[in-house]
C-alpha atoms as a PDB file:
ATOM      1  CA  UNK A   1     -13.374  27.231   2.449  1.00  0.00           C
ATOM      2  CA  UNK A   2     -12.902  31.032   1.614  1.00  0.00           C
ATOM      3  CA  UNK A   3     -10.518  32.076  -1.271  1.00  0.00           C
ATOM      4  CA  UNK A   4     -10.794  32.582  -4.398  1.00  0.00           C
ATOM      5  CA  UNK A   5     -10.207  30.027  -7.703  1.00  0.00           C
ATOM      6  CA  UNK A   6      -8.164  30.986 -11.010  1.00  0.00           C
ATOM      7  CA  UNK A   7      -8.391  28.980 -14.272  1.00  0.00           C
ATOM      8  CA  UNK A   8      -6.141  29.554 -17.102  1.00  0.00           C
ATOM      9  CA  UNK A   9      -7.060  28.708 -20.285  1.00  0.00           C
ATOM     10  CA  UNK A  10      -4.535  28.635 -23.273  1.00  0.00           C
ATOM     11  CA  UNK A  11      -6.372  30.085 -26.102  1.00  0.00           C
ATOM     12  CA  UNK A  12      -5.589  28.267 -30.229  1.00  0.00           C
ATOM     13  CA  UNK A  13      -3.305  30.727 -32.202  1.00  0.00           C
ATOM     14  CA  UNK A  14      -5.577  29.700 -35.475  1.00  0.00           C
ATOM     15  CA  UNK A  15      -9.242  31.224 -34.153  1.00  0.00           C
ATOM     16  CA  UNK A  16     -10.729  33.584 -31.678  1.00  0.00           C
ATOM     17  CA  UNK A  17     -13.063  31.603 -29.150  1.00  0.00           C
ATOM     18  CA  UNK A  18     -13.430  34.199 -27.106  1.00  0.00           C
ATOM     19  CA  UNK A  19     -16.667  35.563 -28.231  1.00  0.00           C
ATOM     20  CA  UNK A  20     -18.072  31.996 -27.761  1.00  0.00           C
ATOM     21  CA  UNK A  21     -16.612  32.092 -24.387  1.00  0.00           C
ATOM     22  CA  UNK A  22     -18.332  34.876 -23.384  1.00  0.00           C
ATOM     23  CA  UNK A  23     -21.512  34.051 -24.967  1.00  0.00           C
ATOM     24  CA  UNK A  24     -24.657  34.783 -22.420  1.00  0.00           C
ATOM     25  CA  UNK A  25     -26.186  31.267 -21.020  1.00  0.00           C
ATOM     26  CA  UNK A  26     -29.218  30.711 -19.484  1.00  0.00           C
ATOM     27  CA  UNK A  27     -28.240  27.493 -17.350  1.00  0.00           C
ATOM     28  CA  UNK A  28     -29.627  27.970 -13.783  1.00  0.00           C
ATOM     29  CA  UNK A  29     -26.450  26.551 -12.534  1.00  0.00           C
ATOM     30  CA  UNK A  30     -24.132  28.782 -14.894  1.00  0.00           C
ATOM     31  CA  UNK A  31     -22.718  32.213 -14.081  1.00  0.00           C
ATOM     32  CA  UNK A  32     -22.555  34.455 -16.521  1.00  0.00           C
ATOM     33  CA  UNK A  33     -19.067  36.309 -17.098  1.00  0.00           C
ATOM     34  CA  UNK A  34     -18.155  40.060 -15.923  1.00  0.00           C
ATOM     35  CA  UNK A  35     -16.408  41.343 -18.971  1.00  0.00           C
ATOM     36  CA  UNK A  36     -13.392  43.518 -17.807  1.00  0.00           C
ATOM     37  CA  UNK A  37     -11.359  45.211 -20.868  1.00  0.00           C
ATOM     38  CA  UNK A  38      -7.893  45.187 -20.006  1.00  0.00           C
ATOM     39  CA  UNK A  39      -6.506  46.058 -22.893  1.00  0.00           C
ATOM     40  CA  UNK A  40      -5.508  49.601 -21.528  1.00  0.00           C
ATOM     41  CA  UNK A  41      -4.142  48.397 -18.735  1.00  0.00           C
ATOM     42  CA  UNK A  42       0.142  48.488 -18.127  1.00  0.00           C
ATOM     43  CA  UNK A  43       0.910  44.882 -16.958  1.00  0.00           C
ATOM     44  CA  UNK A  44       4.449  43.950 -16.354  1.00  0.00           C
ATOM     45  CA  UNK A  45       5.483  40.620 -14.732  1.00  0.00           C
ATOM     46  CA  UNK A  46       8.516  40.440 -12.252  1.00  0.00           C
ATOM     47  CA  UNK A  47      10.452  37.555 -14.228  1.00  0.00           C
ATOM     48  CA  UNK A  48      12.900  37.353 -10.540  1.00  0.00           C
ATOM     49  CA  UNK A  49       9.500  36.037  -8.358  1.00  0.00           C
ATOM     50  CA  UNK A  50       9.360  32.570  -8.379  1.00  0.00           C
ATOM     51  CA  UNK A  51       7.199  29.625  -6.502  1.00  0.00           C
ATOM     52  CA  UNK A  52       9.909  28.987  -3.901  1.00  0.00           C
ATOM     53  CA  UNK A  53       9.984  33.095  -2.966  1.00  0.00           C
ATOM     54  CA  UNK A  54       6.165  32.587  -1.665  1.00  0.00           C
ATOM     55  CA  UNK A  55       6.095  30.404   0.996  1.00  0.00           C
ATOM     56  CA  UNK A  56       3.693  30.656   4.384  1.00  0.00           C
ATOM     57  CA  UNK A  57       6.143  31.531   7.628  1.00  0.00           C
ATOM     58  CA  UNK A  58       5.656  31.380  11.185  1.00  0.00           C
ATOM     59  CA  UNK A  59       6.627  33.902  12.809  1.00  0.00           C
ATOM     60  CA  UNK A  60      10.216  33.450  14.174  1.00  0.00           C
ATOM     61  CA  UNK A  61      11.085  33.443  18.023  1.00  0.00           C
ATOM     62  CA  UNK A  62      14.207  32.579  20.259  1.00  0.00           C
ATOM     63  CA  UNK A  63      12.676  30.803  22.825  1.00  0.00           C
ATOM     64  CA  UNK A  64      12.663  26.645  22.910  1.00  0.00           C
ATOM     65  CA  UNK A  65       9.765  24.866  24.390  1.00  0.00           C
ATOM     66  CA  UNK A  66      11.068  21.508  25.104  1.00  0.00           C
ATOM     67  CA  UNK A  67      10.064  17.891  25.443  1.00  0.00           C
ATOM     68  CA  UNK A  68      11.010  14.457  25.693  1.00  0.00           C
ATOM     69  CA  UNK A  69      12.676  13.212  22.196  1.00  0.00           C
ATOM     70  CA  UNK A  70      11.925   9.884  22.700  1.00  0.00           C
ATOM     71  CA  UNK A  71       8.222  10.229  23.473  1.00  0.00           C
ATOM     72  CA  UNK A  72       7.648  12.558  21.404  1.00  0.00           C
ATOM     73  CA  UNK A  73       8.800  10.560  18.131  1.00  0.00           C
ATOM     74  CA  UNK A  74       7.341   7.080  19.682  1.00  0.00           C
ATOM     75  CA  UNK A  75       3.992   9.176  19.982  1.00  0.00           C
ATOM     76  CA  UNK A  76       4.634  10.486  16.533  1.00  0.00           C
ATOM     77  CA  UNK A  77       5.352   7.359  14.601  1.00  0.00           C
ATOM     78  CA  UNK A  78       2.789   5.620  16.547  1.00  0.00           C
ATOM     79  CA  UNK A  79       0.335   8.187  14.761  1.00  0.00           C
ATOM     80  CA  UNK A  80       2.313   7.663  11.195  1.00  0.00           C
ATOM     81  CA  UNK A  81       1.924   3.995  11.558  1.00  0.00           C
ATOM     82  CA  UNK A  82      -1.841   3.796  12.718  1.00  0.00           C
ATOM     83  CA  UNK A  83      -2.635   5.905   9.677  1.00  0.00           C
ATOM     84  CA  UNK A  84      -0.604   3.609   6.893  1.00  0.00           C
ATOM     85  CA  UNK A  85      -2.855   0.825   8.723  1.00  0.00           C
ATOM     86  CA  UNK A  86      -5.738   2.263   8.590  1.00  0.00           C
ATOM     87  CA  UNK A  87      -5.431   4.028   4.712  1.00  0.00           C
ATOM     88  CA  UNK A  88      -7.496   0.780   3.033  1.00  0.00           C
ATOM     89  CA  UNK A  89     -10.699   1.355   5.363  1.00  0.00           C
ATOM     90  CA  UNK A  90      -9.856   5.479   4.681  1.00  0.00           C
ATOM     91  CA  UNK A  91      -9.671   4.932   0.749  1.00  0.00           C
ATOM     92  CA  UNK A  92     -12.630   2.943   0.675  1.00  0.00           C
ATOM     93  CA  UNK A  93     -14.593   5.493   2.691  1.00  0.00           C
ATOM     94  CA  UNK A  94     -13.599   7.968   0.317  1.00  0.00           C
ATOM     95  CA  UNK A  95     -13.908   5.928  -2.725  1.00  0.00           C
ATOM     96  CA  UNK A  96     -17.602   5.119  -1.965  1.00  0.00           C
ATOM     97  CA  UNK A  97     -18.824   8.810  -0.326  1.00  0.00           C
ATOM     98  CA  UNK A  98     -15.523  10.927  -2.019  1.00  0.00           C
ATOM     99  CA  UNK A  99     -12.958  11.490  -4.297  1.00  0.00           C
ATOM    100  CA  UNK A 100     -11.507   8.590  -3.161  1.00  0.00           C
ATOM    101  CA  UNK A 101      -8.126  10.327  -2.496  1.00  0.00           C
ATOM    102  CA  UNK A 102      -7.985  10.692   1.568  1.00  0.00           C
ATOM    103  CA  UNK A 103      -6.142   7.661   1.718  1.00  0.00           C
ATOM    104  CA  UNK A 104      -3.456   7.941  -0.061  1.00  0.00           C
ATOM    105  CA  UNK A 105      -3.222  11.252   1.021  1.00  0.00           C
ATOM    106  CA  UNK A 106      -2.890  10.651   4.372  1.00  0.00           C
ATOM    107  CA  UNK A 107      -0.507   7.409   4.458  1.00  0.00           C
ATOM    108  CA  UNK A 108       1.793   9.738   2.290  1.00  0.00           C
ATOM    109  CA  UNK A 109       2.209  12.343   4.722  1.00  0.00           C
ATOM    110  CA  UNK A 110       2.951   9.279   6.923  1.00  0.00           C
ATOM    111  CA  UNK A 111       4.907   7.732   4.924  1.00  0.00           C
ATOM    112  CA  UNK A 112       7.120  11.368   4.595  1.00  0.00           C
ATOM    113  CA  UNK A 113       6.751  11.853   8.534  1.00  0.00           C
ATOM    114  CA  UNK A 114       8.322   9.053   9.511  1.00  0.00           C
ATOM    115  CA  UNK A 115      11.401   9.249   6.737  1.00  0.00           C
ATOM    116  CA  UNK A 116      11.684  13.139   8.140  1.00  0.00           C
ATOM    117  CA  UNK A 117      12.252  11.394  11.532  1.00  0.00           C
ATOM    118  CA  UNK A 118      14.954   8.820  10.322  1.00  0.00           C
ATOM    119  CA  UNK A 119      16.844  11.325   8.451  1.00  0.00           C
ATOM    120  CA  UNK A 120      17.351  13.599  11.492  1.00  0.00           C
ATOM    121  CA  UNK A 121      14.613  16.435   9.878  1.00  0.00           C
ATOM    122  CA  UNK A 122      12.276  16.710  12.859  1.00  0.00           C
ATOM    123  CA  UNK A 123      13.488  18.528  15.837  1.00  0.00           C
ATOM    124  CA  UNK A 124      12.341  16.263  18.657  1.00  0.00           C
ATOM    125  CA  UNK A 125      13.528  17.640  21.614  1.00  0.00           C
ATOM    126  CA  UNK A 126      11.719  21.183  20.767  1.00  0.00           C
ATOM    127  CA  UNK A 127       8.091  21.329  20.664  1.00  0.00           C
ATOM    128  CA  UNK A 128       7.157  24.291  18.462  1.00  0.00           C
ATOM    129  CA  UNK A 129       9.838  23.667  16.296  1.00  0.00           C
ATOM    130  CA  UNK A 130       9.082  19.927  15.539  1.00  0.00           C
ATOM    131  CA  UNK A 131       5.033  21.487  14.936  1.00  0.00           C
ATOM    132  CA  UNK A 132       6.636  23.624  12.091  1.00  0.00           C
ATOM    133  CA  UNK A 133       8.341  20.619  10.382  1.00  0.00           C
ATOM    134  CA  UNK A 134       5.491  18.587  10.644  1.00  0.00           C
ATOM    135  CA  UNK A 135       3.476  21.414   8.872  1.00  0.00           C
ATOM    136  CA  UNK A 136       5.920  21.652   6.542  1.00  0.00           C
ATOM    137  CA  UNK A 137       5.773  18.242   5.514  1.00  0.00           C
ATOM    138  CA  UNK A 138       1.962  18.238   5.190  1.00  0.00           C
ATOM    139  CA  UNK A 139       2.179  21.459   3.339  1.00  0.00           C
ATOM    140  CA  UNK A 140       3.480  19.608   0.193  1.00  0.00           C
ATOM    141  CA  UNK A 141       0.754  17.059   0.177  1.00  0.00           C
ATOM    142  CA  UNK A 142      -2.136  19.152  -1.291  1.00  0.00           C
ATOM    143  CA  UNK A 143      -5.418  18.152  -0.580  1.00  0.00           C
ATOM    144  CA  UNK A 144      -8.357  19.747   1.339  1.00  0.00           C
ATOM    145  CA  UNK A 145      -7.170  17.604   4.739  1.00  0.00           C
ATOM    146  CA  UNK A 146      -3.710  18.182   4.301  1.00  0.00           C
ATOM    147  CA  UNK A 147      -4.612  21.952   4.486  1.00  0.00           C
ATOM    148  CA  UNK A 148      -6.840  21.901   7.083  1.00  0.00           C
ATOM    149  CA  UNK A 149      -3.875  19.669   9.163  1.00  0.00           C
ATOM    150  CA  UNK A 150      -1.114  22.458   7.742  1.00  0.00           C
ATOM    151  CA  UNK A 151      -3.214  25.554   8.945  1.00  0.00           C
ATOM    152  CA  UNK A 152      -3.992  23.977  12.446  1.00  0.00           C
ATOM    153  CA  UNK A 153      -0.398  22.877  13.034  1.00  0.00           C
ATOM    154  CA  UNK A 154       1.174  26.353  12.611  1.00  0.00           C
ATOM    155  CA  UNK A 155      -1.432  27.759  14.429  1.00  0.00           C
ATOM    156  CA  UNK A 156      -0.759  25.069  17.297  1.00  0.00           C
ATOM    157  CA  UNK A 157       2.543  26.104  16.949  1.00  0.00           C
ATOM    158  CA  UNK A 158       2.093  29.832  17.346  1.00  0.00           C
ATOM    159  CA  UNK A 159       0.109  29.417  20.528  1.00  0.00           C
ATOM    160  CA  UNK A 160       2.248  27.274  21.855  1.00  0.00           C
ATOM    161  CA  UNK A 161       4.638  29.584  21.573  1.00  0.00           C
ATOM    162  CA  UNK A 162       2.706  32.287  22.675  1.00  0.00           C
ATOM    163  CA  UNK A 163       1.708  30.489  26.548  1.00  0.00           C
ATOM    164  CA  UNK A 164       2.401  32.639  29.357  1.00  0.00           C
ATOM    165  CA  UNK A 165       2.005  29.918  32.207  1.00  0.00           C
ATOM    166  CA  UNK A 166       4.942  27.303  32.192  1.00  0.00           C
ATOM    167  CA  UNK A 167       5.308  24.874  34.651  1.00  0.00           C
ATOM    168  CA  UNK A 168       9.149  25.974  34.697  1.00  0.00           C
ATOM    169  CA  UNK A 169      11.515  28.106  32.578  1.00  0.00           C
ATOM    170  CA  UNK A 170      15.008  28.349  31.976  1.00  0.00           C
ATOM    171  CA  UNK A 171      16.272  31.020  30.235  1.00  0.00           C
ATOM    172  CA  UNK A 172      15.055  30.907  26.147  1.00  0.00           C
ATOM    173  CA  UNK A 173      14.299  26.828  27.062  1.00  0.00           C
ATOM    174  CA  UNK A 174      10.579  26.363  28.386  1.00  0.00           C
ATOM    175  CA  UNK A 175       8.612  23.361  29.939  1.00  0.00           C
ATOM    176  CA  UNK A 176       5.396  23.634  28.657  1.00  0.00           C
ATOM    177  CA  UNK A 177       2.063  22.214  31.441  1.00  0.00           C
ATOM    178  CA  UNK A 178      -1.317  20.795  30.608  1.00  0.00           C
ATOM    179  CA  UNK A 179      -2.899  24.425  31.084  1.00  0.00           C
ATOM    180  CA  UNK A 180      -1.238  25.792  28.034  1.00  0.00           C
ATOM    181  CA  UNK A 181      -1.822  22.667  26.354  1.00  0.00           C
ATOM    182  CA  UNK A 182      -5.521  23.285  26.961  1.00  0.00           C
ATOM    183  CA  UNK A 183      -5.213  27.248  25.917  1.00  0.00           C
ATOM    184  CA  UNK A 184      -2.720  26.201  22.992  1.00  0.00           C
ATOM    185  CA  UNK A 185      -5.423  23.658  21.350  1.00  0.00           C
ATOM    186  CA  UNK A 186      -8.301  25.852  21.785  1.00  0.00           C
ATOM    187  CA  UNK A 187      -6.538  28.923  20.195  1.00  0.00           C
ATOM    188  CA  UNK A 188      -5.345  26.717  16.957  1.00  0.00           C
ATOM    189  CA  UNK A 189      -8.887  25.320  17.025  1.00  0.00           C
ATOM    190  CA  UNK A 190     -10.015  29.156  16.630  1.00  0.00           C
ATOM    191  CA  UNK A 191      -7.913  29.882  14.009  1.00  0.00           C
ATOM    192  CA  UNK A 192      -9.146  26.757  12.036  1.00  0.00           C
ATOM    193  CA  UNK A 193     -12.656  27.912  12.000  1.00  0.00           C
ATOM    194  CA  UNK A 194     -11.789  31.245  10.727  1.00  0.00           C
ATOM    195  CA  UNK A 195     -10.939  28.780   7.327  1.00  0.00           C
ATOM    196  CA  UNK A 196     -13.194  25.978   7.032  1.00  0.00           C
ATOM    197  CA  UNK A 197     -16.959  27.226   7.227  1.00  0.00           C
ATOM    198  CA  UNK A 198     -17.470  23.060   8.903  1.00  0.00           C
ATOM    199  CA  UNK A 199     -18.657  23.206  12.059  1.00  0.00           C
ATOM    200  CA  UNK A 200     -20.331  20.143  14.537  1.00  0.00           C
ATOM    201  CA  UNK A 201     -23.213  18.706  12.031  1.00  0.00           C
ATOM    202  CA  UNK A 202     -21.746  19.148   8.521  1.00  0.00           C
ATOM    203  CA  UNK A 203     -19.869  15.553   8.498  1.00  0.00           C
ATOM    204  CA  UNK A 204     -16.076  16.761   8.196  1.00  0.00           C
ATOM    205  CA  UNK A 205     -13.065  16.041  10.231  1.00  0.00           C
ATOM    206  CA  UNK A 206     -14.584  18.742  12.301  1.00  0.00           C
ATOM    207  CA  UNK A 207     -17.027  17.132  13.892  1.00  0.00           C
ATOM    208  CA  UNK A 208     -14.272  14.721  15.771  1.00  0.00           C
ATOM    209  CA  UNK A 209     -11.669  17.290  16.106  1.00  0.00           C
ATOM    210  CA  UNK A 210     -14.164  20.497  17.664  1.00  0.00           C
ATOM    211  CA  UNK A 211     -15.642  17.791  20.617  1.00  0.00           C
ATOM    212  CA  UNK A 212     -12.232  16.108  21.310  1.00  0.00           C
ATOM    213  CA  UNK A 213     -10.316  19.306  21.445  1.00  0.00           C
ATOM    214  CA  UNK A 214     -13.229  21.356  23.588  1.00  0.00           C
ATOM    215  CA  UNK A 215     -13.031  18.369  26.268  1.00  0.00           C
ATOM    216  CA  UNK A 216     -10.049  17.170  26.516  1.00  0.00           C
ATOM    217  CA  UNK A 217      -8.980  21.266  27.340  1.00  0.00           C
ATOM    218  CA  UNK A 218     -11.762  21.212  29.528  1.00  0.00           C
ATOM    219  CA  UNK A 219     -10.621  17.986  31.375  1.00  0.00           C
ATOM    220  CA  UNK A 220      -7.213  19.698  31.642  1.00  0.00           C
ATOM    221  CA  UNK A 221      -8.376  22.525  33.128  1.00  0.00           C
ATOM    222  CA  UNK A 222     -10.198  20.318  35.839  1.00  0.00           C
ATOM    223  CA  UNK A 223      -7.265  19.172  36.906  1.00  0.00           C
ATOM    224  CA  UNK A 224      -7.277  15.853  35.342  1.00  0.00           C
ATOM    225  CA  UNK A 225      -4.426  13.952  34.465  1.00  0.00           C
ATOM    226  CA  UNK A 226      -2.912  13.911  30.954  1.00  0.00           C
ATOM    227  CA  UNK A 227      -4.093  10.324  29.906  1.00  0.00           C
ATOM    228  CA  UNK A 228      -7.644  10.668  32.034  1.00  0.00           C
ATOM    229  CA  UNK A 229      -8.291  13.904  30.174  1.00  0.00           C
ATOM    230  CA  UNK A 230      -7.181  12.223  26.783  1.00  0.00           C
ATOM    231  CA  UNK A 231      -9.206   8.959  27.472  1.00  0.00           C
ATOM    232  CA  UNK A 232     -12.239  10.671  27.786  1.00  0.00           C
ATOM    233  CA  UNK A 233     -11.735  12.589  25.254  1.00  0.00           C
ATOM    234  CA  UNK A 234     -10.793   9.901  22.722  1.00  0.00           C
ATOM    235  CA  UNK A 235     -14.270   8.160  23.718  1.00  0.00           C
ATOM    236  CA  UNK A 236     -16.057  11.564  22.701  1.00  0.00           C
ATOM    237  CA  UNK A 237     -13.773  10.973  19.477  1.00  0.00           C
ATOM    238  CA  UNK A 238     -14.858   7.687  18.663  1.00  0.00           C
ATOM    239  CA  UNK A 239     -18.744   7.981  18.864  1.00  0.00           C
ATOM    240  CA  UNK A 240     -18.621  11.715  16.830  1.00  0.00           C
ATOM    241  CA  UNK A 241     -17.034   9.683  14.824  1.00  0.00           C
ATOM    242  CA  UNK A 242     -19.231   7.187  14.305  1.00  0.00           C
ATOM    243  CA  UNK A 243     -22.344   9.849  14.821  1.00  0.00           C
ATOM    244  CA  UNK A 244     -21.029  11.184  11.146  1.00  0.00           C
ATOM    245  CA  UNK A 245     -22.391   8.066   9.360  1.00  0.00           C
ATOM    246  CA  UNK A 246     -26.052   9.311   9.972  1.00  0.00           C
ATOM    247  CA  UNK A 247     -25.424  13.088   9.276  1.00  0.00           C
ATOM    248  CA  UNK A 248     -25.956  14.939   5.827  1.00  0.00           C
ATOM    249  CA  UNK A 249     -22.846  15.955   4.376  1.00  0.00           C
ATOM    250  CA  UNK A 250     -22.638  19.784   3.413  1.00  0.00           C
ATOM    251  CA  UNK A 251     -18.955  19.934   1.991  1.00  0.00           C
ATOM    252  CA  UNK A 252     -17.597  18.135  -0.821  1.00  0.00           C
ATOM    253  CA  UNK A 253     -18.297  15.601  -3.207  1.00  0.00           C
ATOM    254  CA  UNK A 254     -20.533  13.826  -1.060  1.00  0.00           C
ATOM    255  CA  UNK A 255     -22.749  16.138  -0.470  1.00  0.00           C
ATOM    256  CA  UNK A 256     -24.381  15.863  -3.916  1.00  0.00           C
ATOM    257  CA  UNK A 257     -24.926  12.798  -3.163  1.00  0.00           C
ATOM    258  CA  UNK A 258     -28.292  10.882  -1.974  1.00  0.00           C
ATOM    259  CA  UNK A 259     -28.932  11.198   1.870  1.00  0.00           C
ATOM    260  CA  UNK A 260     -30.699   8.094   2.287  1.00  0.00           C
ATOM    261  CA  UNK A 261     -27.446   6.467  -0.174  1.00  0.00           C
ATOM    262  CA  UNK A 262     -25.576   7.913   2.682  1.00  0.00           C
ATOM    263  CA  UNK A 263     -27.272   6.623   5.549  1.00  0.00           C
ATOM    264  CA  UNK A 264     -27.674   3.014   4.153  1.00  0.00           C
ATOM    265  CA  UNK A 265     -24.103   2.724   3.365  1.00  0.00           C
ATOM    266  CA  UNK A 266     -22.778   3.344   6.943  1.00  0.00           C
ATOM    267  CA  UNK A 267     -20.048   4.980   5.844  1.00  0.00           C
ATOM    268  CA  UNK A 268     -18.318   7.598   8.455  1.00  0.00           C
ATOM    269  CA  UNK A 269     -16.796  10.942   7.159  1.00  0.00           C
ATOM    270  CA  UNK A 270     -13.120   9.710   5.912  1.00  0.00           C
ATOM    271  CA  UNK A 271     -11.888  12.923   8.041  1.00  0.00           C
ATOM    272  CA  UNK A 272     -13.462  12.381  10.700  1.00  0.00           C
ATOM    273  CA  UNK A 273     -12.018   8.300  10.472  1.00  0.00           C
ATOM    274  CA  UNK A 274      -8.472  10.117  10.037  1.00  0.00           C
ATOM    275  CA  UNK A 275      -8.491  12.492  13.190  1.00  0.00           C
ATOM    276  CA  UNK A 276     -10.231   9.406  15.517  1.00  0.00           C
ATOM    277  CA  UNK A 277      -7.218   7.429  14.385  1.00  0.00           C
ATOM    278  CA  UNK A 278      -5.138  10.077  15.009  1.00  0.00           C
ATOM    279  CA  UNK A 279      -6.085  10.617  18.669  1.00  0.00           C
ATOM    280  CA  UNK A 280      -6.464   6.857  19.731  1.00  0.00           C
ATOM    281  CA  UNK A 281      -3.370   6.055  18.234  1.00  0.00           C
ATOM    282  CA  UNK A 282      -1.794   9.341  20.656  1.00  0.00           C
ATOM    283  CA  UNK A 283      -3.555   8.154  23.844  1.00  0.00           C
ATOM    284  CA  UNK A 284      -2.769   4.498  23.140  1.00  0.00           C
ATOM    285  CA  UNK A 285       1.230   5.132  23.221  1.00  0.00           C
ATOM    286  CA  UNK A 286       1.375   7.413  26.006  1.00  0.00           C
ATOM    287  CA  UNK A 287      -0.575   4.900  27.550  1.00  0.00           C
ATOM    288  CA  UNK A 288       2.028   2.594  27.139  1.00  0.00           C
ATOM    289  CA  UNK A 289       4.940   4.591  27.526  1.00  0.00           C
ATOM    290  CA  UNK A 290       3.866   6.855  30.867  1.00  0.00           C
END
């Protein structure tokens, strides 16, 4: 993922390490230091900026995009719930091919999802809104899929906001249709990739959430129904899914390990296990409830 890392190390008061820490190494796998002499330089640290002052913000806009409350949170704890089921087969997944942290992960955000709802946090009647909150909630989870979720929420959000072609409109309150569902998924998709260098191949999360999104958009743009659209698309979902147990992993842990380990094991990408849930469990209570 582009960024950059910082480490901080607190030097002893009693001896100066610092020559041994920049001591030249001939490791292959080692990078030698760039020595930078500060010494010269005026630092001075604003004591009033604090973690809470820094915080990532969607941009702000009057307009409402609504939807049905009641679907929306059955849809939404339907999602919470599948992925508190499914968090033993996730962990294990993880444990054997990963850190072994994706589960718990995961079934936390759930777990904080679904108390958001109880308590009245999640604005279910307003789309973009309710998008926001849920990135919000995943913000605070940490992890590599919790960011990945967080970036392509507020993006989501952001495009939904930023449709042109409602189905109807009154005033600041707007009904959103399947075509700017289709433009809205695509466009947060976008913005994704311009984070994660994972594309279709690399066995991530990507290579169920780039198929599913690209044709259930397209189906919606066909004219299909809602649920047709999303059925198809959920099948694409499951066997990308299941396609990642025979690909070679180029992010994370498990790609240092064996590829024929990988192979025998028939293990499927933990993230890519989390978004399949994720968009079964979404067709299979609109299912039921349209």
């Amino acid at each position: 993922m582009p960024g950059f890392s910082l480490t901080i190390l607190k030097l002893p008061k009693d001896r100066d390490i610092t020559q041994m820490l920049d001591q030249h190494v001939e490791a292959p796998g080692w990078v030698n230091r760039v020595y930078l002499d500060c010494s010269s330089l005026d630092i001075k640290l604003d004591e009033n900026v604090s973690n809470s002052s820094i915080k990532k913000s969607v941009d702000k806009h009057p307009q409402t995009i609504l939807c049905d409350p009641q679907l929306f949170e059955s849809t939404l704890k339907s999602v919470c719930n599948a992925i508190i089921l499914a968090e033993p087969d996730i962990t294990h997944y993880d444990t054997v091919l990963g850190d072994g942290d994706c589960g718990i992960t995961v079934k936390n955000s759930a777990i904080d999802i679904i108390k958001a709802l109880e308590e009245c946090q999640i604005t279910t009647h307003d789309l973009v809104e309710a998008t926001v909150q849920i990135g919000d909630i995943l913000e605070k989870q940490g992890g590599t899929i919790g960011c990945l979720f967080c970036i392509f929420l507020y993006a989501l959000a952001n495009s939904l906001r930023l449709a042109t072609n409602y189905q109807l409109s009154e005033g600041n309150q707007k009904f959103i249709n399947a075509k700017c569902w289709a433009e809205a998924l695509k466009n947060a998709l976008a913005t994704l990739e311009t984070y994660t260098p994972a594309r279709i191949g690399d066995r991530t999360m990507m290579d169920v959430l780039i198929p599913f999104i690209n044709t259930f958009s397209s189906n919606l743009n066909s004219e299909d129904s809602i649920l047709k659209a999303l059925k198809s698309a959920v099948d694409l979902a499951k066997n990308s899914m299941e396609s990642t147990k025979f690909l070679k992993p180029k992010f994370g842990r498990s790609a240092y390990i064996s590829y024929d380990d990988i192979k025998d094991s028939g293990i499927p990408d933990p993230g890519a296990y989390v978004i399949y849930q994720i968009v079964k469990s979404i067709y299979d209570n609109l299912q039921h409830e349209l």
